[in-house]
C-alpha atoms as a PDB file:
ATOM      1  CA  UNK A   1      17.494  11.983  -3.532  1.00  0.00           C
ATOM      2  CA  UNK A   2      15.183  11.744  -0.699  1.00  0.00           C
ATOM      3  CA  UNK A   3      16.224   9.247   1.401  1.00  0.00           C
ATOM      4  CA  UNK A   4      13.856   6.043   2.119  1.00  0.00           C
ATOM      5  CA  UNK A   5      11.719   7.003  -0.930  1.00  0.00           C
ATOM      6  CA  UNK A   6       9.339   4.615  -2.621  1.00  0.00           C
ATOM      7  CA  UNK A   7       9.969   4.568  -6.372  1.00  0.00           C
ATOM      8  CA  UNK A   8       6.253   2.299  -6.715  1.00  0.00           C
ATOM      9  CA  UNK A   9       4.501   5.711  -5.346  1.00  0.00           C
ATOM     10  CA  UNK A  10       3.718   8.400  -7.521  1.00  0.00           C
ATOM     11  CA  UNK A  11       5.904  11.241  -7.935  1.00  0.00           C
ATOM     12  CA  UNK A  12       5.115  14.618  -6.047  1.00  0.00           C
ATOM     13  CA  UNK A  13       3.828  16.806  -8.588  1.00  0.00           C
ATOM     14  CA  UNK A  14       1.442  13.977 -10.631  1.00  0.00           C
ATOM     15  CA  UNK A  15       0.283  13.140  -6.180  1.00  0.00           C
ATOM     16  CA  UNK A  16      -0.453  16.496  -6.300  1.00  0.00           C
ATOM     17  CA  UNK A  17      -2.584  17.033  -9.204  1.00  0.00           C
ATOM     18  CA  UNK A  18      -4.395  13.112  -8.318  1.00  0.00           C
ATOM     19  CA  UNK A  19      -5.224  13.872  -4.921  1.00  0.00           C
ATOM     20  CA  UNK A  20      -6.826  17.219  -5.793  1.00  0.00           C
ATOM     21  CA  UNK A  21      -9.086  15.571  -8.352  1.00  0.00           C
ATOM     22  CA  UNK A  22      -9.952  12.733  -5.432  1.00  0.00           C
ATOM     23  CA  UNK A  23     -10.357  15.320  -2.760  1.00  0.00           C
ATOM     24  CA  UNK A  24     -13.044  16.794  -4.817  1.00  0.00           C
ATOM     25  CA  UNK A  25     -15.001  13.434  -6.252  1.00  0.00           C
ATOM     26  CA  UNK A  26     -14.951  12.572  -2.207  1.00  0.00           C
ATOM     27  CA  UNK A  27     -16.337  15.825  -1.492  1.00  0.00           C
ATOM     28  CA  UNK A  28     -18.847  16.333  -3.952  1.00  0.00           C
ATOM     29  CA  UNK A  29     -20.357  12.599  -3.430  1.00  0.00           C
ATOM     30  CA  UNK A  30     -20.624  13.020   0.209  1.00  0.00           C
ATOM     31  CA  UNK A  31     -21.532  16.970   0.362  1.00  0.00           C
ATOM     32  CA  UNK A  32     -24.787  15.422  -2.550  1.00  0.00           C
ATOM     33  CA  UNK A  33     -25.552  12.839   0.027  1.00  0.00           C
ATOM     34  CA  UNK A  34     -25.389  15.282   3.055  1.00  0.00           C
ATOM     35  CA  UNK A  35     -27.216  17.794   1.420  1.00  0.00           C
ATOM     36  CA  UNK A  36     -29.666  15.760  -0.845  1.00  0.00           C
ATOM     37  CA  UNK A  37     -30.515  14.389   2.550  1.00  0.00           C
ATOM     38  CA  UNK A  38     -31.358  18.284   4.196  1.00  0.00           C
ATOM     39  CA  UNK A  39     -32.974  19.427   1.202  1.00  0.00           C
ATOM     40  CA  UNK A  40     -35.392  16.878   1.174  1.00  0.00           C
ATOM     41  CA  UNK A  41     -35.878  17.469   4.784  1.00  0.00           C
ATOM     42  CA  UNK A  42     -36.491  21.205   4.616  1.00  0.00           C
ATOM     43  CA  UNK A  43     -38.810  21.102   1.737  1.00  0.00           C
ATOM     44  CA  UNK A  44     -42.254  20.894   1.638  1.00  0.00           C
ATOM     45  CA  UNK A  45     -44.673  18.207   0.433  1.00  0.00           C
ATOM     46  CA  UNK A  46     -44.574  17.901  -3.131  1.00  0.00           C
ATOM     47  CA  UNK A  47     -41.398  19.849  -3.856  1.00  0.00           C
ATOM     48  CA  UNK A  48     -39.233  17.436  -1.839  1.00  0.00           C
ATOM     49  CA  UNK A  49     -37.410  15.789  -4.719  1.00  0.00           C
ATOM     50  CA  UNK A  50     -36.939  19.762  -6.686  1.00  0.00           C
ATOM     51  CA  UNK A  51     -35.224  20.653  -3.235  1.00  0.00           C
ATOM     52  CA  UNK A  52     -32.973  17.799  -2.747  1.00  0.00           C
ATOM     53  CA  UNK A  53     -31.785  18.292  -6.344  1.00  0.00           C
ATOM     54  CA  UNK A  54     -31.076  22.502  -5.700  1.00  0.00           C
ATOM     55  CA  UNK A  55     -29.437  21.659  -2.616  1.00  0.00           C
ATOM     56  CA  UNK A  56     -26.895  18.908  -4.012  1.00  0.00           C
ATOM     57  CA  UNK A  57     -26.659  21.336  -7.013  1.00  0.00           C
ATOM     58  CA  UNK A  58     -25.854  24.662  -4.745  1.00  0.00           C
ATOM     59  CA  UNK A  59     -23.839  23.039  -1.835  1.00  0.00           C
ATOM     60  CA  UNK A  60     -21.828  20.060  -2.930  1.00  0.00           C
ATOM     61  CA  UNK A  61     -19.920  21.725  -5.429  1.00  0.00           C
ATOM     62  CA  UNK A  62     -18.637  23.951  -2.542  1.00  0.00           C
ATOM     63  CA  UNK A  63     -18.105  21.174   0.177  1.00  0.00           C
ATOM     64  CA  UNK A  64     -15.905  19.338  -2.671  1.00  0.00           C
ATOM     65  CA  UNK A  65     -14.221  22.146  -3.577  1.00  0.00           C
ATOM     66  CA  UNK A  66     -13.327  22.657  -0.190  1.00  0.00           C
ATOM     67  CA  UNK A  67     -12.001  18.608   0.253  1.00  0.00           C
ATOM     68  CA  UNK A  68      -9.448  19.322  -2.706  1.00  0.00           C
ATOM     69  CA  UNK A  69      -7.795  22.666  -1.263  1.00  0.00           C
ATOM     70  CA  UNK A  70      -7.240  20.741   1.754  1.00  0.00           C
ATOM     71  CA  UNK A  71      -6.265  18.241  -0.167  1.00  0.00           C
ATOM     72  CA  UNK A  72      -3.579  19.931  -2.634  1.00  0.00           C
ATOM     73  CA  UNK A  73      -2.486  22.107   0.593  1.00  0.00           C
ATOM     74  CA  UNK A  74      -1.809  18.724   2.561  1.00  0.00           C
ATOM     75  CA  UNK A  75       0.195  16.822  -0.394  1.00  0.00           C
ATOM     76  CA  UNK A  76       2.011  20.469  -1.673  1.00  0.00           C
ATOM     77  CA  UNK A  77       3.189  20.621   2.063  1.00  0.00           C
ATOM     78  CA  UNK A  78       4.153  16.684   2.563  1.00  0.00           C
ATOM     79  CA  UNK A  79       6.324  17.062  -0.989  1.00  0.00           C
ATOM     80  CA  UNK A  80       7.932  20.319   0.440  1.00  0.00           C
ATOM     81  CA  UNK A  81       8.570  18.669   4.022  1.00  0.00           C
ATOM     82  CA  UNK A  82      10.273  15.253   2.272  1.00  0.00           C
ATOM     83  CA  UNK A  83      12.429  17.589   0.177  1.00  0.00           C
ATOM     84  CA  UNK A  84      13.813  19.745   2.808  1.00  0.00           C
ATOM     85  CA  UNK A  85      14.045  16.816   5.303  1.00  0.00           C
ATOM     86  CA  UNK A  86      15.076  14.869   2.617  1.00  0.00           C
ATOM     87  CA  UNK A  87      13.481  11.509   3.731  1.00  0.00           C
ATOM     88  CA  UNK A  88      10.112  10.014   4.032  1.00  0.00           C
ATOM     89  CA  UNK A  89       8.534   8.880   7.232  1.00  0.00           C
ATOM     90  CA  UNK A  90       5.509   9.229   9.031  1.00  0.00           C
ATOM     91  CA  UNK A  91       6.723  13.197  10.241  1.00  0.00           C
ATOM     92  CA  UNK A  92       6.244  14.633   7.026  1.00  0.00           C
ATOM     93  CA  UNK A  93       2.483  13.661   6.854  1.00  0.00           C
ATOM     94  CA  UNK A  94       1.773  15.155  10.373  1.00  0.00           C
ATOM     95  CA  UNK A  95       3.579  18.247   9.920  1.00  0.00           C
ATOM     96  CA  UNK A  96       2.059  18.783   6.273  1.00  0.00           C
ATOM     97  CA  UNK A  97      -1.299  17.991   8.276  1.00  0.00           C
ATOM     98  CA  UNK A  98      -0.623  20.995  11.170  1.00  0.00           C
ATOM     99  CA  UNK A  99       0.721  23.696   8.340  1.00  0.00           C
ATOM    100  CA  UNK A 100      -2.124  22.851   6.135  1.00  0.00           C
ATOM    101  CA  UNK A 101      -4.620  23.538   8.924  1.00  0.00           C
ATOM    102  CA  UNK A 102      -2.809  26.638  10.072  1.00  0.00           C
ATOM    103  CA  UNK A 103      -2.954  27.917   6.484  1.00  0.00           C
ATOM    104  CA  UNK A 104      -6.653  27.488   6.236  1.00  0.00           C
ATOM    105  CA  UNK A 105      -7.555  29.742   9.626  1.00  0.00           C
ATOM    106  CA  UNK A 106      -4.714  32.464   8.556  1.00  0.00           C
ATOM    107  CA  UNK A 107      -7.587  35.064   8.161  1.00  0.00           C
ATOM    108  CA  UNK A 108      -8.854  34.322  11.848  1.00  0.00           C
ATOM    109  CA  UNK A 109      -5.689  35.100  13.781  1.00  0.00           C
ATOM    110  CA  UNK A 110      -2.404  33.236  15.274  1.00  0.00           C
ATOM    111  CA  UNK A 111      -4.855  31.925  18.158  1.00  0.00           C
ATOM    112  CA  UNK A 112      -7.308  30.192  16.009  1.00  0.00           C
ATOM    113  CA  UNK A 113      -4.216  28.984  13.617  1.00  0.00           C
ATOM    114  CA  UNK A 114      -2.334  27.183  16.171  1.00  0.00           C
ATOM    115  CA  UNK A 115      -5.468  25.455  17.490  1.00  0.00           C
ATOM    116  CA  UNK A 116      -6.228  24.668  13.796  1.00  0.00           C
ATOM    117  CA  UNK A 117      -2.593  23.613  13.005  1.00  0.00           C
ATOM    118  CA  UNK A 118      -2.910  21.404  16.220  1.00  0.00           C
ATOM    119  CA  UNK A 119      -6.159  19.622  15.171  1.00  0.00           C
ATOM    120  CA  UNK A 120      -4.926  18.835  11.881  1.00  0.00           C
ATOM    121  CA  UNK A 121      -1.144  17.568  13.010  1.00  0.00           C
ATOM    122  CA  UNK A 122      -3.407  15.119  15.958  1.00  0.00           C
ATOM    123  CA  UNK A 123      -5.972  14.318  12.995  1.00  0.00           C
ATOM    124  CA  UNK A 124      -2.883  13.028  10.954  1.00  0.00           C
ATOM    125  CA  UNK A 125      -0.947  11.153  13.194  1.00  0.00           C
ATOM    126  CA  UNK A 126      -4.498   9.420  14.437  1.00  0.00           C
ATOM    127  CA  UNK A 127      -4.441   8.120  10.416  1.00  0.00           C
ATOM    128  CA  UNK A 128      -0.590   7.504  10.510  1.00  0.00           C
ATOM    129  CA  UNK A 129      -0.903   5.004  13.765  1.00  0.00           C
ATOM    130  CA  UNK A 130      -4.000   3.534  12.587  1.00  0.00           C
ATOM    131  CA  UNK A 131      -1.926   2.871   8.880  1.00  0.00           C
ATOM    132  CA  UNK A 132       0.643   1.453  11.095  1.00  0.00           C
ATOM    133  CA  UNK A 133      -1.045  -0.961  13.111  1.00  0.00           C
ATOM    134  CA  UNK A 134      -2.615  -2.445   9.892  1.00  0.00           C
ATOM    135  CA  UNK A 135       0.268  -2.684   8.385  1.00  0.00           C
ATOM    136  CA  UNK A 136       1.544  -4.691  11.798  1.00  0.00           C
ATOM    137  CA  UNK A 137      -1.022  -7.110  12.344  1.00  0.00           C
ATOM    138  CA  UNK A 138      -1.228  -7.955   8.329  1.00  0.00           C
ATOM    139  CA  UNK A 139       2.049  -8.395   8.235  1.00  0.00           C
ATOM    140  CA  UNK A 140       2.056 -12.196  10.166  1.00  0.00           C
ATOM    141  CA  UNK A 141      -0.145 -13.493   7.422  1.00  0.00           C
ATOM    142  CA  UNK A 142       2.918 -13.081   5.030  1.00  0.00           C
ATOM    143  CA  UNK A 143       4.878 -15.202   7.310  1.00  0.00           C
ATOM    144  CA  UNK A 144       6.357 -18.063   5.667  1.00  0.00           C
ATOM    145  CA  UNK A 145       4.505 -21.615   7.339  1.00  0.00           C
ATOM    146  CA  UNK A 146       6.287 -24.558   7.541  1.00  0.00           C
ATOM    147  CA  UNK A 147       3.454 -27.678   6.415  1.00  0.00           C
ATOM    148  CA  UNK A 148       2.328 -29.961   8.395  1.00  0.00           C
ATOM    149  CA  UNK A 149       3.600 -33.332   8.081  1.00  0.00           C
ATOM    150  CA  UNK A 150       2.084 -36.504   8.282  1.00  0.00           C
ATOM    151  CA  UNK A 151       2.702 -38.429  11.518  1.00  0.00           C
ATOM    152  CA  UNK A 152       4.373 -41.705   9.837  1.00  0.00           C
ATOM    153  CA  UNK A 153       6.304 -39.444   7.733  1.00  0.00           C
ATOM    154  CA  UNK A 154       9.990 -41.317   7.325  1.00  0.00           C
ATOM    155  CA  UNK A 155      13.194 -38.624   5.268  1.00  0.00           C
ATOM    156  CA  UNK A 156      14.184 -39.873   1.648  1.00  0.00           C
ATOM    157  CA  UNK A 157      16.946 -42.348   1.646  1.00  0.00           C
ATOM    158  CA  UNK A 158      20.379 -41.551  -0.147  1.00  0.00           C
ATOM    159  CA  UNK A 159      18.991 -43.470  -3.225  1.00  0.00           C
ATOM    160  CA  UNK A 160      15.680 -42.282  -3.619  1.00  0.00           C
ATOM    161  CA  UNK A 161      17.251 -38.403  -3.525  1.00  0.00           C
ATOM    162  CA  UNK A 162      19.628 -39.890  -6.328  1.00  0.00           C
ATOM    163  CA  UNK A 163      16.605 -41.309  -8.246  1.00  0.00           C
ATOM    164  CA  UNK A 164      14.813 -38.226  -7.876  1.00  0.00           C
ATOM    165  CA  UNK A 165      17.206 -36.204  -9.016  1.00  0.00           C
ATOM    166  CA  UNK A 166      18.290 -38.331 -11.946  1.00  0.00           C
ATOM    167  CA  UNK A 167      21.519 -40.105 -10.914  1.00  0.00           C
ATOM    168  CA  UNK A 168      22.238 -43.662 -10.215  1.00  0.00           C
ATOM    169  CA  UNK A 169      23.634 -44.089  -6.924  1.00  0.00           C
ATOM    170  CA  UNK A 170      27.624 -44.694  -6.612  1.00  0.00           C
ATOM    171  CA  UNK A 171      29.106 -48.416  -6.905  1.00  0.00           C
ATOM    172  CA  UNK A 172      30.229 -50.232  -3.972  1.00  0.00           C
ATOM    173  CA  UNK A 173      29.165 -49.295  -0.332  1.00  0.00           C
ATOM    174  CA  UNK A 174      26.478 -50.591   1.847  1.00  0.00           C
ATOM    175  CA  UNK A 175      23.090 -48.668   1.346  1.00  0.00           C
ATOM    176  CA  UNK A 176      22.682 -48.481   5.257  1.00  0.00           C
ATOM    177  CA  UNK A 177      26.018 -46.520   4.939  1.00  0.00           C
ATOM    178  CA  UNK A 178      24.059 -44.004   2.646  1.00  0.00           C
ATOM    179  CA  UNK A 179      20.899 -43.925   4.488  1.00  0.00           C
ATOM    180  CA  UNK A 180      21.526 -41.050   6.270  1.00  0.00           C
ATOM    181  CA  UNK A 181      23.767 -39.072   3.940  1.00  0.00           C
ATOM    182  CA  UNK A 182      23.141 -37.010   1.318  1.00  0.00           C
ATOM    183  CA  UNK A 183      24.107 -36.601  -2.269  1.00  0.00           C
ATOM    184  CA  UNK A 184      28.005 -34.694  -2.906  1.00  0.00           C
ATOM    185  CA  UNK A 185      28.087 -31.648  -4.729  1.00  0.00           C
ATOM    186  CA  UNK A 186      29.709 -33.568  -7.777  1.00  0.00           C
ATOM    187  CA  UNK A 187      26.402 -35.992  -7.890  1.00  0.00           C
ATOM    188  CA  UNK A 188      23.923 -32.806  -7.745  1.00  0.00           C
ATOM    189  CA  UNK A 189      26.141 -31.107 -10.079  1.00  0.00           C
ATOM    190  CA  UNK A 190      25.708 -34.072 -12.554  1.00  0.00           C
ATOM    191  CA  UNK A 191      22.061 -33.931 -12.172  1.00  0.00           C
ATOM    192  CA  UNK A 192      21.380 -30.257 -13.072  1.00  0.00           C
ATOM    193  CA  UNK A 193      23.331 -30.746 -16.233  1.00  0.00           C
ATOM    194  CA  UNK A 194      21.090 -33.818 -16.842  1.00  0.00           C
ATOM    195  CA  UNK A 195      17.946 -31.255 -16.445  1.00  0.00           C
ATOM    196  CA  UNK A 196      15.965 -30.010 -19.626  1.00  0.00           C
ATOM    197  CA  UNK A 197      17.360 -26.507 -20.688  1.00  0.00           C
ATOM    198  CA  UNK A 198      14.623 -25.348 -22.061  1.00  0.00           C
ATOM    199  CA  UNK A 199      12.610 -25.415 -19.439  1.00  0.00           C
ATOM    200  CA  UNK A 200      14.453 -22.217 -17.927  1.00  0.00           C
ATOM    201  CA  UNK A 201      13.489 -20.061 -20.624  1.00  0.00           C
ATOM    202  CA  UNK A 202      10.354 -21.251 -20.345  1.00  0.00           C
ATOM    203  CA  UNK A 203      10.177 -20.172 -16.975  1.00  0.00           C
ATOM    204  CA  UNK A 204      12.282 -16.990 -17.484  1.00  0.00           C
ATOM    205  CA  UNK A 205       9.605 -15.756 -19.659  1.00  0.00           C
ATOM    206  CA  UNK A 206       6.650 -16.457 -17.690  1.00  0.00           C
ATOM    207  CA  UNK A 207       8.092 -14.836 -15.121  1.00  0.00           C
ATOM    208  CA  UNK A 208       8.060 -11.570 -17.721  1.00  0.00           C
ATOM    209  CA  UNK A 209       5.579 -12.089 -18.825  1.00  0.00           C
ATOM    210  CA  UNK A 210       3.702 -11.998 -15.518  1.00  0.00           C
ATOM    211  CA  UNK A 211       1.543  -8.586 -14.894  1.00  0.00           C
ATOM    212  CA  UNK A 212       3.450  -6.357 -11.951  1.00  0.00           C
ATOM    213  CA  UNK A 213       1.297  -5.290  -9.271  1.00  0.00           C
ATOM    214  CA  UNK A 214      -0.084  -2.111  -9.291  1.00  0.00           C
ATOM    215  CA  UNK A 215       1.886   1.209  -7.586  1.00  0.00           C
ATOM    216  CA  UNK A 216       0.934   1.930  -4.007  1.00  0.00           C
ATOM    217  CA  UNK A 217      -0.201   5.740  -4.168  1.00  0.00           C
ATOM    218  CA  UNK A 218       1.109   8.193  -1.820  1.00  0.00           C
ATOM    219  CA  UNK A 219      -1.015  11.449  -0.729  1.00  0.00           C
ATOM    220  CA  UNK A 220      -3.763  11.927   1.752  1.00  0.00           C
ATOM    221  CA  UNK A 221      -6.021   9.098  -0.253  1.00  0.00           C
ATOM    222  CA  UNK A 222      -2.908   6.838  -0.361  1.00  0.00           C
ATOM    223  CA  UNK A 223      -1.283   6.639   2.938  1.00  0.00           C
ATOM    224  CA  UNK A 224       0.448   3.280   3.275  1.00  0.00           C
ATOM    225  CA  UNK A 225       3.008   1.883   5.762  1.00  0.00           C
END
């Protein structure tokens, strides 16, 4: 089992498959906006609008077809990486970044792959320690706060914990001797036996009942902390 994996991400072959069907929506959306935008430029009067629609239809096909080979290169080699290193951290998408780069120039020579590989590894880790400082500074707003109390707030007295939780308070004693004390465990004890039992179910099925979030997806598309 690869060590430090999240069971909420998607499995490696279905992150595959998903990010090479992204990679190509992203592609083909921005390549019709890039080159709706030239062939409209580069037409003449009158023929604008025919020339924007032949360009998107020629060119952004291609542009997203080349978004999901990088893509499906990039998540084949982060799956491979995790399962020979067998753990998950923020190596895997770096060096899946420089191999899949390096793959892509093998028909120009070693010299153009290793200035390839070394673009893609820099390109990754710039998206890795951008992921990570997100994740950082959201973090605090998850941090429990303790509320603000009033200024002329006074602590619950011995009896008024004992009348909240259901109990009369014990015979004999002074109640300034109890001010400052608390109930005993036999006195709390007698009070959550006093509570309504079926409330918990209640409770326990809401709590099933309640929708779980959705999985965090892992890929190119899905980096996360």
């Amino acid at each position: 089992m690869t060590k430090g994996a999240d069971h909420s991400r998607d499995p490696c072959p279905y992150s595959i498959v998903n990010d090479i069907g992204v990679g190509f929506c992203m592609g083909a959306m921005g390549g019709s906006v890039w080159h709706g935008f030239k062939g409209y430029r580069n037409s003449p009067r009158g023929e604008r609008f025919s020339g924007s629609l032949s360009a998107i239809k020629a060119r952004a096909p291609v542009l997203g077809g080349n978004f999901a080979v990088w893509s499906g290169l990039f998540n084949a080699g982060d799956c491979m990486i995790a399962s020979v290193r067998g753990k998950e951290d923020a190596w895997n998408p770096i060096m899946a970044g420089a191999a899949t780069g390096a793959i892509l120039a093998a028909r120009s020579g070693p010299k153009v792959m290793a200035i390839s590989a070394v673009f893609g590894g820099a390109i990754l880790a710039a998206m890795e320690g951008v992921s990570a400082m997100i994740t950082r500074m959201s973090a605090d707003s998850y941090t429990p706060q303790a509320p603000a109390l009033p200024a002329d707030f006074q602590p619950a007295t011995a009896q008024e914990q004992l009348a909240a939780l259901g109990t009369a308070a014990p015979a004999g004693g002074s109640s300034s001797s109890q001010a400052g004390s608390f109930p005993s465990e036999a006195q709390q004890q007698q009070a959550f036996q006093h509570q309504t039992p079926d409330a918990y179910p209640a409770q326990h099925q809401q709590q099933q009942q309640a929708p779980a979030p959705a999985p965090i997806k892992r890929g190119l598309f899905g980096l996360s902390g």
